[in-house]
N, C-alpha and C. Protein backbone atom coordinates (compact mmCIF):
# COMPACT_ATOMS: atom_id res chain seq x y z
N UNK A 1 80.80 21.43 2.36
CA UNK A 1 80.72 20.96 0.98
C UNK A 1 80.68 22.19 0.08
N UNK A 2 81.50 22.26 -0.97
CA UNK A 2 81.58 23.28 -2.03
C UNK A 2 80.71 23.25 -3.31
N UNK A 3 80.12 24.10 -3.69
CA UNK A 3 79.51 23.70 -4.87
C UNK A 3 79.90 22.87 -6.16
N UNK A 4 80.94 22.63 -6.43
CA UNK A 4 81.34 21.77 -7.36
C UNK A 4 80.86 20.06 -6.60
N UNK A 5 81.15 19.94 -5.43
CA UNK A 5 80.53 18.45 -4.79
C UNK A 5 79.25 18.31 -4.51
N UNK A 6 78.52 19.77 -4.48
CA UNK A 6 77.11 19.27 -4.41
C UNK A 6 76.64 19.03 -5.75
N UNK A 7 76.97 19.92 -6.46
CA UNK A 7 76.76 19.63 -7.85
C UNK A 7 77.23 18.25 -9.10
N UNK A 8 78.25 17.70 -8.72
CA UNK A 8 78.66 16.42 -8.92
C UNK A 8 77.69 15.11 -8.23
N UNK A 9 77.52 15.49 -6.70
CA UNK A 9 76.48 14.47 -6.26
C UNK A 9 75.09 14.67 -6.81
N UNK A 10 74.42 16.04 -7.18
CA UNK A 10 73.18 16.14 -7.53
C UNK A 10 73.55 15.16 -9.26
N UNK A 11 74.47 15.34 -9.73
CA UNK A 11 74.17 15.04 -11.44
C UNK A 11 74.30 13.13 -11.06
N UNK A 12 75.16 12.63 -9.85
CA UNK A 12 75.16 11.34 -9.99
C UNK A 12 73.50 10.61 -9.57
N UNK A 13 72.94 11.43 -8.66
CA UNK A 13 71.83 11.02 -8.27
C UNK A 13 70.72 11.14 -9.30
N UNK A 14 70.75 12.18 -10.02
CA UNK A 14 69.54 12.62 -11.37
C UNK A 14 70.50 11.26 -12.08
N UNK A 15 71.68 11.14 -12.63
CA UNK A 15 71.42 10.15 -13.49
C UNK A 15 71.72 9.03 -12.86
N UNK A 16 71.46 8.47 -11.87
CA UNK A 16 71.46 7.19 -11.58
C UNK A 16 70.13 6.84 -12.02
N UNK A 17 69.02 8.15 -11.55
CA UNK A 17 67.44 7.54 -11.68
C UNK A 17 67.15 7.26 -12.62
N UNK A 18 67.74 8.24 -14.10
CA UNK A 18 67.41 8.51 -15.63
C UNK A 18 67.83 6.79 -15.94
N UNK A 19 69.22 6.18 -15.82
CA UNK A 19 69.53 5.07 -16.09
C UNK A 19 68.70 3.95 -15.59
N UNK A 20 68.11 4.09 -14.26
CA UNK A 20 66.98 3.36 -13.84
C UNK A 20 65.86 3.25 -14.60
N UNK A 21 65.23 4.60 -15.23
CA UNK A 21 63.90 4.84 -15.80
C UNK A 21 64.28 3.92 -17.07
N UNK A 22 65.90 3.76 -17.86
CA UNK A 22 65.63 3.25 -19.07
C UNK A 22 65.38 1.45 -19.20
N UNK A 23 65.87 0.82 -17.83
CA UNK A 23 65.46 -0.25 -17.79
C UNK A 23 63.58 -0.33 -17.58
N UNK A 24 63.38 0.55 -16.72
CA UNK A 24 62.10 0.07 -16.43
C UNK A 24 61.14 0.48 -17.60
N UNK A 25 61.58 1.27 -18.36
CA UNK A 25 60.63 1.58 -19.93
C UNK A 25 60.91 0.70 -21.07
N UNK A 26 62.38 0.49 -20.67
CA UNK A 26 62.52 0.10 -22.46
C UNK A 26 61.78 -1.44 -22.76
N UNK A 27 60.86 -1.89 -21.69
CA UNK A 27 59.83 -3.23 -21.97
C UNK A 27 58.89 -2.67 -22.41
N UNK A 28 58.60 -3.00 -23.74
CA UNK A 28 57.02 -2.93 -24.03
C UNK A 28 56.24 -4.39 -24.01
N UNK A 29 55.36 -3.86 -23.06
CA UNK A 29 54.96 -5.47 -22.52
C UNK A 29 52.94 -5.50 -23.32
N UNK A 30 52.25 -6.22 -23.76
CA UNK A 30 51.17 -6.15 -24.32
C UNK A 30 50.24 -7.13 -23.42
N UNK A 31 49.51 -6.36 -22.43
CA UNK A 31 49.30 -6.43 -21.00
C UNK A 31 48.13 -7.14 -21.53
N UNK A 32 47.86 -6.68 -22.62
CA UNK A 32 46.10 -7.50 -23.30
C UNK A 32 46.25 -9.31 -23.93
N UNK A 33 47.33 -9.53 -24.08
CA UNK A 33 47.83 -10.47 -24.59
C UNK A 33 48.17 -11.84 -23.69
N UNK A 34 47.90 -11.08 -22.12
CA UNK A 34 48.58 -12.20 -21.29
C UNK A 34 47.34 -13.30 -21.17
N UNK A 35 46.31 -13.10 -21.68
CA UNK A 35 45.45 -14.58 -21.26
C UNK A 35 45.98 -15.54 -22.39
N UNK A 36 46.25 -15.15 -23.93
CA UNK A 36 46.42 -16.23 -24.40
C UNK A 36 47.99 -17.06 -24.09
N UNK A 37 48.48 -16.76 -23.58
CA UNK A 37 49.80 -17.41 -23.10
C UNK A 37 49.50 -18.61 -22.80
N UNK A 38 50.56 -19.37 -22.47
CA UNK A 38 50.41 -20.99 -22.00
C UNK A 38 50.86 -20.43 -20.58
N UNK A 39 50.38 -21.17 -19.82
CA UNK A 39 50.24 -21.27 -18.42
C UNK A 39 51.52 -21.16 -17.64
N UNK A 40 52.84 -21.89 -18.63
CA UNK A 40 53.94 -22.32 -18.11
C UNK A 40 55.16 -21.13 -18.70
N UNK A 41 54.48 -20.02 -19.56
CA UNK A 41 55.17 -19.22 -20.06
C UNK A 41 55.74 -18.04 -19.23
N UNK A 42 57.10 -18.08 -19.01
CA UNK A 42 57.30 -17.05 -18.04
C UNK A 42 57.18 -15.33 -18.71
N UNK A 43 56.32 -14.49 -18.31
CA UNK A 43 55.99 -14.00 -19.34
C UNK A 43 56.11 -12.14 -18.43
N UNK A 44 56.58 -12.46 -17.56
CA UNK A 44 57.39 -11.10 -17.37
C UNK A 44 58.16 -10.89 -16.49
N UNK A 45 59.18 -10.62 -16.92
CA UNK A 45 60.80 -11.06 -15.59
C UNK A 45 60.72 -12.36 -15.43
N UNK A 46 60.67 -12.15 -13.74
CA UNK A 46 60.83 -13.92 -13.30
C UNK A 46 59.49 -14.51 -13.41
N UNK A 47 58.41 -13.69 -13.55
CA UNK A 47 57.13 -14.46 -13.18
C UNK A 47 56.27 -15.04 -13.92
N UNK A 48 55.71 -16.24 -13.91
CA UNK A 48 55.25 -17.20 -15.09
C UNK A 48 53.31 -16.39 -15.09
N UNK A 49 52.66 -16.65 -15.60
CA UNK A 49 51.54 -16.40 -16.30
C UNK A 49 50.60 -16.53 -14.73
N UNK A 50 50.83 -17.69 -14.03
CA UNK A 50 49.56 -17.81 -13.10
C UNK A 50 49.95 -17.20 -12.06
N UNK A 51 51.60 -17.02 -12.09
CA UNK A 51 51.58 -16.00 -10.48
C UNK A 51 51.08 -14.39 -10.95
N UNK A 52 51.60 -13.94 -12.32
CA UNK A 52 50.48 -12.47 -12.38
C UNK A 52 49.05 -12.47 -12.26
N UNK A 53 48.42 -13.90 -12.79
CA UNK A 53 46.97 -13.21 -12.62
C UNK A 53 46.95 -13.74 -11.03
N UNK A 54 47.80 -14.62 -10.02
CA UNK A 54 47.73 -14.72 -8.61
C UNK A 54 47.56 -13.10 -8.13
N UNK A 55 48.95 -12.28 -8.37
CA UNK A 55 49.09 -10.91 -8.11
C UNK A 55 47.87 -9.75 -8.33
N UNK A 56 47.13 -10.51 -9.21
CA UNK A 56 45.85 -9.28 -10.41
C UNK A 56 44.49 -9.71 -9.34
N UNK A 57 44.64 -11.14 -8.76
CA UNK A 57 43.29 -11.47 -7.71
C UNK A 57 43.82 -10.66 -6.62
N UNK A 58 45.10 -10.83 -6.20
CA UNK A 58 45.15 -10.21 -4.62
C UNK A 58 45.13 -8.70 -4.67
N UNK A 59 45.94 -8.22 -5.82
CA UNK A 59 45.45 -6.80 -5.83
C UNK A 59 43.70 -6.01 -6.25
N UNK A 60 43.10 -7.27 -6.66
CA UNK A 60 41.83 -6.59 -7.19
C UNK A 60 40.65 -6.98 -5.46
N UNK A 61 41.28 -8.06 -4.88
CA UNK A 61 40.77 -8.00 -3.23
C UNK A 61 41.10 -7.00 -2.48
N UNK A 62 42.28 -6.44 -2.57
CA UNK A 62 42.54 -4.97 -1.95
C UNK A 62 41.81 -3.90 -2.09
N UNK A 63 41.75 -3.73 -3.61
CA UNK A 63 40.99 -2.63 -4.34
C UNK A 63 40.36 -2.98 -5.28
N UNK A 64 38.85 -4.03 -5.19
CA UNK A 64 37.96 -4.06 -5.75
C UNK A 64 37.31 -3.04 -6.96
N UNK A 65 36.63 -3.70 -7.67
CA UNK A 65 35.71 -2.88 -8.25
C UNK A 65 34.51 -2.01 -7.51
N UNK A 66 34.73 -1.23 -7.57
CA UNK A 66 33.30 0.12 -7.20
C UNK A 66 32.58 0.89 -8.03
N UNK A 67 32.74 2.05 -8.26
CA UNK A 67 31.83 2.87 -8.88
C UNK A 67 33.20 3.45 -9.81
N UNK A 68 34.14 2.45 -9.41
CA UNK A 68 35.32 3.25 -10.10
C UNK A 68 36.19 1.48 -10.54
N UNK A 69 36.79 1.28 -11.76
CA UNK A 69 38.16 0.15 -11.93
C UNK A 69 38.34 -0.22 -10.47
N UNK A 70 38.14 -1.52 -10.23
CA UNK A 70 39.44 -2.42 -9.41
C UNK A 70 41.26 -2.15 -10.14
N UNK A 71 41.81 -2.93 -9.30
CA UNK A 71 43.41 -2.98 -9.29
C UNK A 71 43.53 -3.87 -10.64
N UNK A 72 42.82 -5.31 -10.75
CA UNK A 72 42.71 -6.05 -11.77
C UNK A 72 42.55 -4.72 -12.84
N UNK A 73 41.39 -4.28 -13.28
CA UNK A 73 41.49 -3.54 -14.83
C UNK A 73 42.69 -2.55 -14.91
N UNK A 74 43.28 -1.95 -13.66
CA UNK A 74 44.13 -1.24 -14.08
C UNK A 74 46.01 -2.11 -13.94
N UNK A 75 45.60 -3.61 -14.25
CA UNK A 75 46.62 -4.46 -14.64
C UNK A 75 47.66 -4.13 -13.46
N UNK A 76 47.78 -4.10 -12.39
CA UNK A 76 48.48 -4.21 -10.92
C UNK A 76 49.67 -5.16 -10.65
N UNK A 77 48.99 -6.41 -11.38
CA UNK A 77 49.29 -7.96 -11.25
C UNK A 77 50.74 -7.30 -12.23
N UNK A 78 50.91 -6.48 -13.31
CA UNK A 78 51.70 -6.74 -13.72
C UNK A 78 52.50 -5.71 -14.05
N UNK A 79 52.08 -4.65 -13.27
CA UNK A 79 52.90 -3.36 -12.79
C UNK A 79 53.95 -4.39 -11.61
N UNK A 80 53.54 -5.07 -10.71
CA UNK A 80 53.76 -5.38 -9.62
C UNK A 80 54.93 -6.50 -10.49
N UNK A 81 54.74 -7.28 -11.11
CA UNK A 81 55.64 -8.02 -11.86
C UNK A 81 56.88 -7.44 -12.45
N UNK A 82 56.87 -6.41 -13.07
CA UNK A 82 57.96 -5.43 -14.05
C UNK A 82 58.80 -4.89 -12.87
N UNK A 83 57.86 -3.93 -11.51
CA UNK A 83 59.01 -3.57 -10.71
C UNK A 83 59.86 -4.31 -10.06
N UNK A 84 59.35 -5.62 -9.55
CA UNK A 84 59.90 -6.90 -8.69
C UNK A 84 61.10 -7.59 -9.84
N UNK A 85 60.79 -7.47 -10.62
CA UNK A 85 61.78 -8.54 -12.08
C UNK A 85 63.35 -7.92 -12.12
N UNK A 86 62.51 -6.19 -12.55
CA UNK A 86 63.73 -5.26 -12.30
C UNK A 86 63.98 -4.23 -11.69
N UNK A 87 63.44 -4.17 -10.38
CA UNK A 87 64.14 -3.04 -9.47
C UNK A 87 64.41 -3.90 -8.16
N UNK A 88 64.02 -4.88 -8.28
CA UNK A 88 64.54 -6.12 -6.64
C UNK A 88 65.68 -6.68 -6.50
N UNK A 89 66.75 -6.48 -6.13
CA UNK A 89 67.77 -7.49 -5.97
C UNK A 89 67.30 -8.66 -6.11
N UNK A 90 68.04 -9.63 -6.20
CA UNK A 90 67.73 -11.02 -5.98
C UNK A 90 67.49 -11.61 -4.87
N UNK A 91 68.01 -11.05 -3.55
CA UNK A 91 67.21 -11.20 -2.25
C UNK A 91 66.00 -10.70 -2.10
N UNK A 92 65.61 -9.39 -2.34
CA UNK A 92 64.27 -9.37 -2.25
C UNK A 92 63.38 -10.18 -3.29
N UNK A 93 63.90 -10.26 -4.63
CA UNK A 93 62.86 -10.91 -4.87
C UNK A 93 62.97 -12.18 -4.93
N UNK A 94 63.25 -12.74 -4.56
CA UNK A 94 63.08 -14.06 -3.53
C UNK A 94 62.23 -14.18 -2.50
N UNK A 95 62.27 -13.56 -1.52
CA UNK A 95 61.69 -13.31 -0.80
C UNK A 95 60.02 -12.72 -1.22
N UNK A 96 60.00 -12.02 -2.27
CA UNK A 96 58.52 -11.95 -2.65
C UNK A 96 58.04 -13.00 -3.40
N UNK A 97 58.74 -13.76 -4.33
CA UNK A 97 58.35 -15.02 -4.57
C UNK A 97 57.98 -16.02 -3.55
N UNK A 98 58.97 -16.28 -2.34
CA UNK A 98 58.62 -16.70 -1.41
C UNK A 98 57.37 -16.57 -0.65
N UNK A 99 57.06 -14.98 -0.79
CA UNK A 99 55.79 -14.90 -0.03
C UNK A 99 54.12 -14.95 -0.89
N UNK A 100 54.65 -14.70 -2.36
CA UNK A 100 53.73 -15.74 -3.09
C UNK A 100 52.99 -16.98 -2.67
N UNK A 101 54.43 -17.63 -2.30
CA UNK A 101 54.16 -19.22 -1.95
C UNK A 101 53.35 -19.09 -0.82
N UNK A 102 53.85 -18.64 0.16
CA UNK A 102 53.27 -18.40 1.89
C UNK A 102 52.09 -18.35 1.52
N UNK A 103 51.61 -17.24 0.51
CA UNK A 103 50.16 -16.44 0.41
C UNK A 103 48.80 -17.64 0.26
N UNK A 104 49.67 -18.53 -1.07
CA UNK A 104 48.84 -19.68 -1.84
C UNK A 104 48.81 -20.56 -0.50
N UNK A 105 50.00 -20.84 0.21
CA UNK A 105 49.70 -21.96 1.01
C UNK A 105 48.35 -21.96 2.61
N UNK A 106 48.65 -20.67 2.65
CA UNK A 106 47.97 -20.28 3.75
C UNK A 106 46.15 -20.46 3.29
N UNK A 107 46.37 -20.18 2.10
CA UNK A 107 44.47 -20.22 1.50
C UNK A 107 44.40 -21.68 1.41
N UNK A 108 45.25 -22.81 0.88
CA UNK A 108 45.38 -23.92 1.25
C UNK A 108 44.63 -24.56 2.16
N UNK A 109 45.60 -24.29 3.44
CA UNK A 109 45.60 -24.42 4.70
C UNK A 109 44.28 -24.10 5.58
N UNK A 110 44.25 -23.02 5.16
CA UNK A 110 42.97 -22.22 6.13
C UNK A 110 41.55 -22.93 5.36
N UNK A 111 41.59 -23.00 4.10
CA UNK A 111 40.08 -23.02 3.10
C UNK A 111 40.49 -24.55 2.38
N UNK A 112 41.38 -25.54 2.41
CA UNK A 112 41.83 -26.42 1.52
C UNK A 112 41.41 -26.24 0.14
N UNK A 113 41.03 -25.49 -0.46
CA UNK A 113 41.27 -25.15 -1.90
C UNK A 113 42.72 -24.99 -2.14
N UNK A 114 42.66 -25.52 -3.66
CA UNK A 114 44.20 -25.30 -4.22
C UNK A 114 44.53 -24.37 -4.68
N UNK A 115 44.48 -23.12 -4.69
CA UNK A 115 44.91 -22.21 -4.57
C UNK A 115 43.92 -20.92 -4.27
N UNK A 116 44.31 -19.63 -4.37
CA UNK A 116 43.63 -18.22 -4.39
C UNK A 116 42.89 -17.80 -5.00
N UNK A 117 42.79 -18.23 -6.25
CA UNK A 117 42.16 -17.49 -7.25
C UNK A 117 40.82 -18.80 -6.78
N UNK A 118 40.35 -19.85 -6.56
CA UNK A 118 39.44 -20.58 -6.09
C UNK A 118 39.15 -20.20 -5.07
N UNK A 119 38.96 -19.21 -3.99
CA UNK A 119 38.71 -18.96 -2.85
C UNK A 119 37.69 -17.88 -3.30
N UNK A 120 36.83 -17.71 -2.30
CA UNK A 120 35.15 -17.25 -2.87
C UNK A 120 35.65 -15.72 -2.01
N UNK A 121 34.89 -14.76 -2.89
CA UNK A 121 35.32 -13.24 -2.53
C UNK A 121 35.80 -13.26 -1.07
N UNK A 122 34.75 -13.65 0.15
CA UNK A 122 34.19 -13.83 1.63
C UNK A 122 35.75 -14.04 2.20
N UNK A 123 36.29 -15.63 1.50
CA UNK A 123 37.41 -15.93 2.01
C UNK A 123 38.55 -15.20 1.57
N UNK A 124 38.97 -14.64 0.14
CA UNK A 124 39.67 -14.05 -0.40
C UNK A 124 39.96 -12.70 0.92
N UNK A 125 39.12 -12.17 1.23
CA UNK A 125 38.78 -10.96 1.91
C UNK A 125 38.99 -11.34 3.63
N UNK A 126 38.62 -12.58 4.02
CA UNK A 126 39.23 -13.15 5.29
C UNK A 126 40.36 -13.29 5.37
N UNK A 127 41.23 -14.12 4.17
CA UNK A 127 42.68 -14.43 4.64
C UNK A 127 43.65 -12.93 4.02
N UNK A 128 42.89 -12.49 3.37
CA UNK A 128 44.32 -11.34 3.14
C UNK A 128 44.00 -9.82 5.05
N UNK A 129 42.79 -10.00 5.21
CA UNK A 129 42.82 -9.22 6.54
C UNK A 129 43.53 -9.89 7.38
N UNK A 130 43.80 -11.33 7.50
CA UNK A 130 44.77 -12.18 8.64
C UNK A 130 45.94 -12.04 8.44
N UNK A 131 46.30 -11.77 7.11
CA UNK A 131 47.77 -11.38 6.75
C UNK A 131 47.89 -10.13 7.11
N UNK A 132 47.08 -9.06 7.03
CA UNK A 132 47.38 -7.52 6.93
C UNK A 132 47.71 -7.54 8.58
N UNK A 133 46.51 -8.41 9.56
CA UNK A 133 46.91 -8.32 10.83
C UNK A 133 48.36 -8.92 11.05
N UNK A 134 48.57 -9.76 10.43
CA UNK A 134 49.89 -10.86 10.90
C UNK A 134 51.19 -9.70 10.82
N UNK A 135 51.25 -8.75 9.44
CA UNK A 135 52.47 -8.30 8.53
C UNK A 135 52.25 -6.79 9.72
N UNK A 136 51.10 -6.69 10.70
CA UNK A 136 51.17 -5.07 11.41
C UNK A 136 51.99 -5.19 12.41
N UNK A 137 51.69 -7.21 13.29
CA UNK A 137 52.22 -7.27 14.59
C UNK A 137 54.27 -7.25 14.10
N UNK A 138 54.18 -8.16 13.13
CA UNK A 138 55.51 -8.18 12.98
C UNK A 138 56.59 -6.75 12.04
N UNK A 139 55.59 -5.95 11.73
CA UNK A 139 56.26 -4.31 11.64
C UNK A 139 56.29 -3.93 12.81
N UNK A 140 55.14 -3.81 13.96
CA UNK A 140 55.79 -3.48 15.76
C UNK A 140 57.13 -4.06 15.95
N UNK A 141 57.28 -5.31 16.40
CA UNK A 141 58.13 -6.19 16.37
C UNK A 141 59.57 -6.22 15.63
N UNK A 142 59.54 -5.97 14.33
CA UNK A 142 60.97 -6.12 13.89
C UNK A 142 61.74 -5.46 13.93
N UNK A 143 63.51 -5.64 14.11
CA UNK A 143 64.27 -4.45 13.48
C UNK A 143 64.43 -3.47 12.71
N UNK A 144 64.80 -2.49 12.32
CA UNK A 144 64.81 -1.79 11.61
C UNK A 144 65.31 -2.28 10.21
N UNK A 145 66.50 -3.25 10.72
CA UNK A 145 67.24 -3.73 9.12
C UNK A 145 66.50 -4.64 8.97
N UNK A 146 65.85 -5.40 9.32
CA UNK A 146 65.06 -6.39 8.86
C UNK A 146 64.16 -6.36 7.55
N UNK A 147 63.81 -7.03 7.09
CA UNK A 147 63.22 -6.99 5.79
C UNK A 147 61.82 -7.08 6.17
N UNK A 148 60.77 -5.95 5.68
CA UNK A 148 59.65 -6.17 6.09
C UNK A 148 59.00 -7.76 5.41
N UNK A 149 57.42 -7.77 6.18
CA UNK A 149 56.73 -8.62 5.92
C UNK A 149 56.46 -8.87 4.61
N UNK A 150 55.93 -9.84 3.95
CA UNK A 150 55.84 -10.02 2.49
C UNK A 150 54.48 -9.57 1.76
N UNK A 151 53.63 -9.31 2.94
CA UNK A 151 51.80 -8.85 2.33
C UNK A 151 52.79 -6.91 2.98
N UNK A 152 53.39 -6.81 3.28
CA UNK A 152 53.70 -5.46 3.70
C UNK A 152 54.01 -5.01 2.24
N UNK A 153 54.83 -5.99 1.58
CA UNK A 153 55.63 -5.48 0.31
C UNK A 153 54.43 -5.51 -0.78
N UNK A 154 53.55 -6.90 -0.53
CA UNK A 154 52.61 -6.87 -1.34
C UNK A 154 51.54 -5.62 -1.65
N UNK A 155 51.45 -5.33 -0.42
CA UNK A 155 50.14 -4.49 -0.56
C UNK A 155 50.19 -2.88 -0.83
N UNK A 156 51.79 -2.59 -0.17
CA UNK A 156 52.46 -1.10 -1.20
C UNK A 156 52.30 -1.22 -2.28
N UNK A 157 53.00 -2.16 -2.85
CA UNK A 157 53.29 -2.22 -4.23
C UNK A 157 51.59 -2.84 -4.86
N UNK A 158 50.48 -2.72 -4.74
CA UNK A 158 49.28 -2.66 -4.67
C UNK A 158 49.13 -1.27 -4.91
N UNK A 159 49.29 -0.30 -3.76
CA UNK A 159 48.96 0.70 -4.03
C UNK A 159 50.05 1.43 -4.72
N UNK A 160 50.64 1.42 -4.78
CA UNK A 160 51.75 2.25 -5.69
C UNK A 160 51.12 2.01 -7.49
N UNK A 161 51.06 0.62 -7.77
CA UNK A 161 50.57 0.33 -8.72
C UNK A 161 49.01 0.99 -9.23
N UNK A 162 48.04 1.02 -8.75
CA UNK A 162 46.68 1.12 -8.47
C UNK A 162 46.83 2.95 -8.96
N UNK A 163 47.16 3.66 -7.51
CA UNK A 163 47.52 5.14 -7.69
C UNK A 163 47.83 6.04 -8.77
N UNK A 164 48.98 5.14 -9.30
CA UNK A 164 50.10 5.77 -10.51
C UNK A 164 49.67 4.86 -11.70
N UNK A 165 48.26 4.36 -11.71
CA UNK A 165 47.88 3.88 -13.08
C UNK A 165 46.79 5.08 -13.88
N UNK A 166 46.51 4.57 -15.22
CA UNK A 166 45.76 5.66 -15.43
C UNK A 166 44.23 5.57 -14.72
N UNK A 167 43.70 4.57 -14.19
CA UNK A 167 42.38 4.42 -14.22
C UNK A 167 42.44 5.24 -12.61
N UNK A 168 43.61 4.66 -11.80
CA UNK A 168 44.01 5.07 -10.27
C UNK A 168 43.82 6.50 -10.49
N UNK A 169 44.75 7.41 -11.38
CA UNK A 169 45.09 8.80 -11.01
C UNK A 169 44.20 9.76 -11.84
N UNK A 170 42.82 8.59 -12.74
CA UNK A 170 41.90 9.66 -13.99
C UNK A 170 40.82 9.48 -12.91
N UNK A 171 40.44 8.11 -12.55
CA UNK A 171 39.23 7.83 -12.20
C UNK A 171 38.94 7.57 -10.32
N UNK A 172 39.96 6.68 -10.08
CA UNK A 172 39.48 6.80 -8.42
C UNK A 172 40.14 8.33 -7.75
N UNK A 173 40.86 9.18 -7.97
CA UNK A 173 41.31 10.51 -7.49
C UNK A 173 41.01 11.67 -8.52
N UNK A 174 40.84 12.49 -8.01
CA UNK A 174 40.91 13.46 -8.88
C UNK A 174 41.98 14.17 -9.46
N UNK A 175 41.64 14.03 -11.01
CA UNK A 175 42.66 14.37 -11.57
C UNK A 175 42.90 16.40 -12.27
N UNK A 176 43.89 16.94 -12.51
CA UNK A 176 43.29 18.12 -12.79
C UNK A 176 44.72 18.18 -14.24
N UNK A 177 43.93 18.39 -15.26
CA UNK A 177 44.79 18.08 -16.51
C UNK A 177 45.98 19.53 -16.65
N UNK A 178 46.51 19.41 -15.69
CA UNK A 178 47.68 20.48 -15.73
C UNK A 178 49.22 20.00 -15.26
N UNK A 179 50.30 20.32 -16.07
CA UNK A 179 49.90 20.97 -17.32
C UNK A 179 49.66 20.21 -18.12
N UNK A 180 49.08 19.06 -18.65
CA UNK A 180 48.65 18.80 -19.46
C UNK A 180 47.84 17.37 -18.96
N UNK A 181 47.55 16.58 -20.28
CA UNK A 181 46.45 15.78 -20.28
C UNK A 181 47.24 14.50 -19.54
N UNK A 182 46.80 13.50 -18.90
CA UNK A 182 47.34 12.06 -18.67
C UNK A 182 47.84 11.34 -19.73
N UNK A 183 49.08 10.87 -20.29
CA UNK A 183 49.50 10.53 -21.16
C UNK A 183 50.42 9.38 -21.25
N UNK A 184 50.33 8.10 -21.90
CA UNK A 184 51.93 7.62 -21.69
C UNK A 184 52.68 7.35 -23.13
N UNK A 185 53.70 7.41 -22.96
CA UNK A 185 54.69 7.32 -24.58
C UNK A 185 55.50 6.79 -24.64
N UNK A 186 55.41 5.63 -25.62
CA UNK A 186 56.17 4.35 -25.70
C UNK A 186 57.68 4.80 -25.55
N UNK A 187 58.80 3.95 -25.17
CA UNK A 187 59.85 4.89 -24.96
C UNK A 187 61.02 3.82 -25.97
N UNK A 188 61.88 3.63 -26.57
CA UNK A 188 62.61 2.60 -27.21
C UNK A 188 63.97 2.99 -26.47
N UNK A 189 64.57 1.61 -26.60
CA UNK A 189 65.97 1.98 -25.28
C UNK A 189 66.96 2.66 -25.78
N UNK A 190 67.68 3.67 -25.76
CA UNK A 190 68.81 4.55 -26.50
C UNK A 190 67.99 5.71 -26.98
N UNK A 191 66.67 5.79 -26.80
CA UNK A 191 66.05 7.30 -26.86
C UNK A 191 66.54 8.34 -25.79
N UNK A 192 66.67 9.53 -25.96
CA UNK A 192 66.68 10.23 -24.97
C UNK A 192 65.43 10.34 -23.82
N UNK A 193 65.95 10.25 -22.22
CA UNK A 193 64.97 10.57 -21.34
C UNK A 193 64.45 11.85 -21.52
N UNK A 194 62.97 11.89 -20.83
CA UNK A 194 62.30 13.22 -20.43
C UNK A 194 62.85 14.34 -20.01
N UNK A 195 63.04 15.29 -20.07
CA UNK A 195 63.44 16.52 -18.99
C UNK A 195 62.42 16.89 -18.39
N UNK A 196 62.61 17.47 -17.11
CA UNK A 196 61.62 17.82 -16.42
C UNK A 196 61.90 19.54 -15.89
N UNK A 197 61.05 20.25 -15.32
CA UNK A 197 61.34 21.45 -14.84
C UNK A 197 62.27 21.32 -13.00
């Protein structure tokens, strides 16, 4: 490969991501606003009002409150919503909607309550460890092309969310303000992206 082709593939790959970053910014979403919604309001991407705060219980059972924010205060439920809406094909996210369903039915099933968010910490904390066991045997188990498990997808995108929030990367890790302070800046679509070093 000659430098003119590595250099053509490096600029398609930097701006494929830049064009990526402008979908996933140019939502300004008002994360404080989602309780007064109506129930039936689909209120980010595909997902209606009760499957984010579904997403905001299962991520705040993962990563509870401690001496530091749960996943809930650092809004997870709807980090986890924005990437699934628009960075999932439509097969995957199907499939995570799907495993939404699985998630609710199984607390069902196991606890007959009607749904998750009614399930008492004890059980909340029982059925997502039966899933974490269920989603380990069938990562041994599957193909490579196969599409992982759906608490597999869930619970990355848990921590991905959690990590790369501000409360994740000020307060549960240590943060060291270089070069500069933790910051985020509204972005409007047709602005120029960031440069980076």
């Amino acid at each position: 490969m000659n430098r003119r082709e590595l250099l053509q593939r490096t600029s398609l790959v930097i701006g494929g991501s830049l064009l990526g970053a402008d979908s996933l910014l140019a939502k300004k979403i008002d994360w404080d606003a989602l309780d007064d919604l109506p129930e039936d309001f689909k209120n980010i991407g595909i997902f209606s009002k009760a499957q984010v705060k579904l997403m905001n219980e299962v991520a705040d059972t993962i990563i509870p409150d401690t001496s530091t924010p749960g996943a809930k205060a650092a809004k997870v439920g709807q980090f986890m919503a924005v990437i699934v809406s628009d960075c999932y094909d439509p097969g995957d996210q199907k499939r995570f909607l799907d495993g939404l369903t699985s998630l609710e039915a199984a607390g069902k099933t196991k606890y007959g309550k009607s749904s998750f968010r009614k399930l008492s910490p004890l059980q909340r904390n029982e059925l997502l460890t039966a899933l974490d066991q269920e989603q380990k045997a069938v990562e041994k188990s599957k193909k490579k092309e196969e599409p992982s498990h759906y608490f597999r997808v869930i619970k990355d995108l848990v921590l991905w969310g959690y990590f790369t929030s501000e409360i994740g990367a000020t307060q549960a890790l240590r943060f060291l303000e270089y070069p500069g302070k933790y910051t985020t800046v509204d972005y409007k679509k047709g602005e120029r992206n960031w440069g980076g070093y």
